[in-house]
C-alpha atoms as a PDB file:
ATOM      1  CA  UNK A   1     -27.710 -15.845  -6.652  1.00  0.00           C
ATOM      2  CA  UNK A   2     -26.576 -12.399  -8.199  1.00  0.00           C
ATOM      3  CA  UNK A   3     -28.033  -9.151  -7.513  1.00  0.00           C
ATOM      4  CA  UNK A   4     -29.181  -5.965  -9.968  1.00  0.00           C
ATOM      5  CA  UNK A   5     -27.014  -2.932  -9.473  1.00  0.00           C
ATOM      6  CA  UNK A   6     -26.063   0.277 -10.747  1.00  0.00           C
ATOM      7  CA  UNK A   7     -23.469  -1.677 -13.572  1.00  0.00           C
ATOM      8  CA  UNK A   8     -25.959  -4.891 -14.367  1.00  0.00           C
ATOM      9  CA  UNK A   9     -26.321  -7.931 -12.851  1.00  0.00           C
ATOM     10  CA  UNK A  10     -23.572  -8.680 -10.013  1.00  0.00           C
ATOM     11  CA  UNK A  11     -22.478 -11.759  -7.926  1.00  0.00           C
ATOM     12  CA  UNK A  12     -20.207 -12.811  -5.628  1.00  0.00           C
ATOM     13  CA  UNK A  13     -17.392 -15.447  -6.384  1.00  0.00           C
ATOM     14  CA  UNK A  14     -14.815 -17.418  -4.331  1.00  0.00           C
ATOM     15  CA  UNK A  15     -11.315 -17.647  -5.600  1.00  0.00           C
ATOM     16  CA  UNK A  16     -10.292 -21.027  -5.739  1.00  0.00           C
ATOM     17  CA  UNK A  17      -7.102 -21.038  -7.820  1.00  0.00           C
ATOM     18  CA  UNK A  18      -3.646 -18.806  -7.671  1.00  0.00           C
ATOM     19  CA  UNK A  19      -4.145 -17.897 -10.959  1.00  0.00           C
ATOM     20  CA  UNK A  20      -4.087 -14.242 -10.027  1.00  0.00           C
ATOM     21  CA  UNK A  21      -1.522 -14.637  -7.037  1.00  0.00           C
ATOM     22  CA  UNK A  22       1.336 -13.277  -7.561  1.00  0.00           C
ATOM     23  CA  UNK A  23       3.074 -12.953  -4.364  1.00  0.00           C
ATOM     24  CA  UNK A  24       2.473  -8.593  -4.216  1.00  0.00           C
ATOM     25  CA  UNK A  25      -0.045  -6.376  -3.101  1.00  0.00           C
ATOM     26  CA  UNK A  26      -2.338  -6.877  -5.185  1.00  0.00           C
ATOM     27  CA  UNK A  27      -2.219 -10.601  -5.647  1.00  0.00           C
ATOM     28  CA  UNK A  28      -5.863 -12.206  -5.459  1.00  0.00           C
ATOM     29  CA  UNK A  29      -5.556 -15.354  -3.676  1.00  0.00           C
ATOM     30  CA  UNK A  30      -7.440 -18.515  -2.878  1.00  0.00           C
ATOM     31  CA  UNK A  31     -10.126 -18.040  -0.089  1.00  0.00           C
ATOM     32  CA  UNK A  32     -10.790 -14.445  -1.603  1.00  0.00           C
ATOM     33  CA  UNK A  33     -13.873 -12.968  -3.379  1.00  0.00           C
ATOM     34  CA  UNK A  34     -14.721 -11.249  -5.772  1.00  0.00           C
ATOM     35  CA  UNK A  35     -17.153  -9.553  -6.928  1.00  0.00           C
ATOM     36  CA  UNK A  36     -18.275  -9.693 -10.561  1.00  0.00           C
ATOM     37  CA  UNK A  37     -20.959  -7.403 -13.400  1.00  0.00           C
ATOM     38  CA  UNK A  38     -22.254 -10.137 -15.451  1.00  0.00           C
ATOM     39  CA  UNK A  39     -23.345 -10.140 -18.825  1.00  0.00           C
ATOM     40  CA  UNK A  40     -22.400  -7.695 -21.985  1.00  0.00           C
ATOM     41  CA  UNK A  41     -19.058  -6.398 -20.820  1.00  0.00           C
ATOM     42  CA  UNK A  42     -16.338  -4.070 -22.939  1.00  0.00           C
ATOM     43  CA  UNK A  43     -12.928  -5.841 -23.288  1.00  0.00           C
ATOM     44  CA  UNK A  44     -10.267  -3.603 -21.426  1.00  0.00           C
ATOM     45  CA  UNK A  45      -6.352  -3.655 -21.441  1.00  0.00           C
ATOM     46  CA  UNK A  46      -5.666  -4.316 -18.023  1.00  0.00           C
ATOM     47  CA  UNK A  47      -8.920  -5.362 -16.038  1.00  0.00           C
ATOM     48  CA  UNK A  48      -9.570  -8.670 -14.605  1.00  0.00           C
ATOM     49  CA  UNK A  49     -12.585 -10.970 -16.314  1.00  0.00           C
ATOM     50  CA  UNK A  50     -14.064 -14.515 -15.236  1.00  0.00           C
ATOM     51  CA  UNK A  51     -13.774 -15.922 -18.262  1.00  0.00           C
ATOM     52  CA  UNK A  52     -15.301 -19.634 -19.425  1.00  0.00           C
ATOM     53  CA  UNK A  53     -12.835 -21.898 -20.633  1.00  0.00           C
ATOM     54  CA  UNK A  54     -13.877 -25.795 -21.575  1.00  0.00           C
ATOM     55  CA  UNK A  55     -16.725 -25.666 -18.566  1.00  0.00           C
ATOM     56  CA  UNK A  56     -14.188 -24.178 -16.152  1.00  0.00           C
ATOM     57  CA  UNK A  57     -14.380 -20.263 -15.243  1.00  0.00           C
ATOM     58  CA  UNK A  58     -11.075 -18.459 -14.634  1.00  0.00           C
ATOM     59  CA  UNK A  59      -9.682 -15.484 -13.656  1.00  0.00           C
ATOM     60  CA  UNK A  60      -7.307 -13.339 -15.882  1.00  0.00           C
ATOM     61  CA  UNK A  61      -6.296 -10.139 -16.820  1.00  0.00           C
ATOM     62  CA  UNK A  62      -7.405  -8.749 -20.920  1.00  0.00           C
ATOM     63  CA  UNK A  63      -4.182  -7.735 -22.445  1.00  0.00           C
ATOM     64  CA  UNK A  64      -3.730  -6.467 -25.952  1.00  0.00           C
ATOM     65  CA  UNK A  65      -0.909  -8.282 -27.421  1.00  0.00           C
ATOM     66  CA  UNK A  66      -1.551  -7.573 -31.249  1.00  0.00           C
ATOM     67  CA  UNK A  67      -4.890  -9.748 -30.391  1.00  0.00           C
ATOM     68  CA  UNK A  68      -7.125 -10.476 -27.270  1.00  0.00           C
ATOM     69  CA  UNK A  69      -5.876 -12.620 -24.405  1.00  0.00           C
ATOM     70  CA  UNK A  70      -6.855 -13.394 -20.736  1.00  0.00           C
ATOM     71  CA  UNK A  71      -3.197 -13.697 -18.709  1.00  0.00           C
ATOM     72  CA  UNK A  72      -2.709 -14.986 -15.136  1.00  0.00           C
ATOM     73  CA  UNK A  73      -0.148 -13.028 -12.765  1.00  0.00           C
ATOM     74  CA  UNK A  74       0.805 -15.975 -11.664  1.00  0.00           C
ATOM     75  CA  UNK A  75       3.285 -18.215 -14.125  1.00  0.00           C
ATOM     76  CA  UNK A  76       2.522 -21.075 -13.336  1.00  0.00           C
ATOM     77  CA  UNK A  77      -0.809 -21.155 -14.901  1.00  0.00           C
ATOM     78  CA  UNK A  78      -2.344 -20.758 -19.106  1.00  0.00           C
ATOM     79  CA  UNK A  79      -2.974 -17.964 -21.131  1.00  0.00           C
ATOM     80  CA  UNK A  80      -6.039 -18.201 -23.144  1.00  0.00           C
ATOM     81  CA  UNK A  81      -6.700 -16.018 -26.214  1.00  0.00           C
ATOM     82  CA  UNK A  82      -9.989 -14.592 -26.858  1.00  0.00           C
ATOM     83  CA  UNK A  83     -11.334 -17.571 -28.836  1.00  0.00           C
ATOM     84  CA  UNK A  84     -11.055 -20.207 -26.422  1.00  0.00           C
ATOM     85  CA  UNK A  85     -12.802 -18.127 -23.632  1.00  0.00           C
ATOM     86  CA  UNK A  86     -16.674 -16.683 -23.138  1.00  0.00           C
ATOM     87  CA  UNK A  87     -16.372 -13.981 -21.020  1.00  0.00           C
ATOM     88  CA  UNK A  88     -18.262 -14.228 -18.254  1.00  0.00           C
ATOM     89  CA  UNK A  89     -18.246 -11.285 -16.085  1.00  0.00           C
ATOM     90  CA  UNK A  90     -15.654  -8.182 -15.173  1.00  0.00           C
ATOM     91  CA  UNK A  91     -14.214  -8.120 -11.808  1.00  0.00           C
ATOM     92  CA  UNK A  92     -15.275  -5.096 -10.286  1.00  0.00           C
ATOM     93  CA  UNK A  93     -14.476  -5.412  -6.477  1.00  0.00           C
ATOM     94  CA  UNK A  94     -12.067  -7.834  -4.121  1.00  0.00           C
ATOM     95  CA  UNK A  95     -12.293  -9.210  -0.773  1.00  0.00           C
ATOM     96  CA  UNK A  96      -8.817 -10.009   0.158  1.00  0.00           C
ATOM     97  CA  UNK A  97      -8.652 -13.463   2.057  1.00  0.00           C
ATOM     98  CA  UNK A  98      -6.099 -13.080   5.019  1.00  0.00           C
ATOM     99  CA  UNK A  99      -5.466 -16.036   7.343  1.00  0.00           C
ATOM    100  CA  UNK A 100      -5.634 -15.245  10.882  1.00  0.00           C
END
């Protein structure tokens, strides 16, 4: 269930992979949230999308590299250029999980 807002439609997600975990600060990890503006979204170097890939949705930073592509932090998981992916939604917000 998503909700209007001031940006479009929004909705709340649970992080299930460590795609985005890269060990600092500002590492998204598994058990977080975050909170997404669905729909018609600008590409930008640098933010984080949920992007679509083969049924599965993702999380991965835009980078310019000469063409699109949606990058984890974390190495140990793919890349995906622009054709492979519909973007889903832009991460807007983050709600950090942190184990008691």
């Amino acid at each position: 269930m998503g909700y209007p807002g001031p940006m479009g439609h929004q909705n709340l997600y649970e992080v299930l992979s460590g795609a985005l975990d890269d060990g600092t600060e500002r590492g998204i990890r598994p058990g977080s949230h975050v909170l997404v503006e669905e729909g018609q979204v600008p590409l930008e170097a640098g933010a984080v999308y949920l992007v679509e890939v083969q049924g599965g949705l993702h999380l991965r930073e835009a980078r310019w590299e000469g063409a699109w592509r949606f990058v984890p932090w974390n190495e140990g998981y793919p890349a995906f250029p622009l054709e492979a992916v519909r973007v889903v939604a832009r991460v807007r917000g983050v709600v950090q999980y942190d184990p008691l």
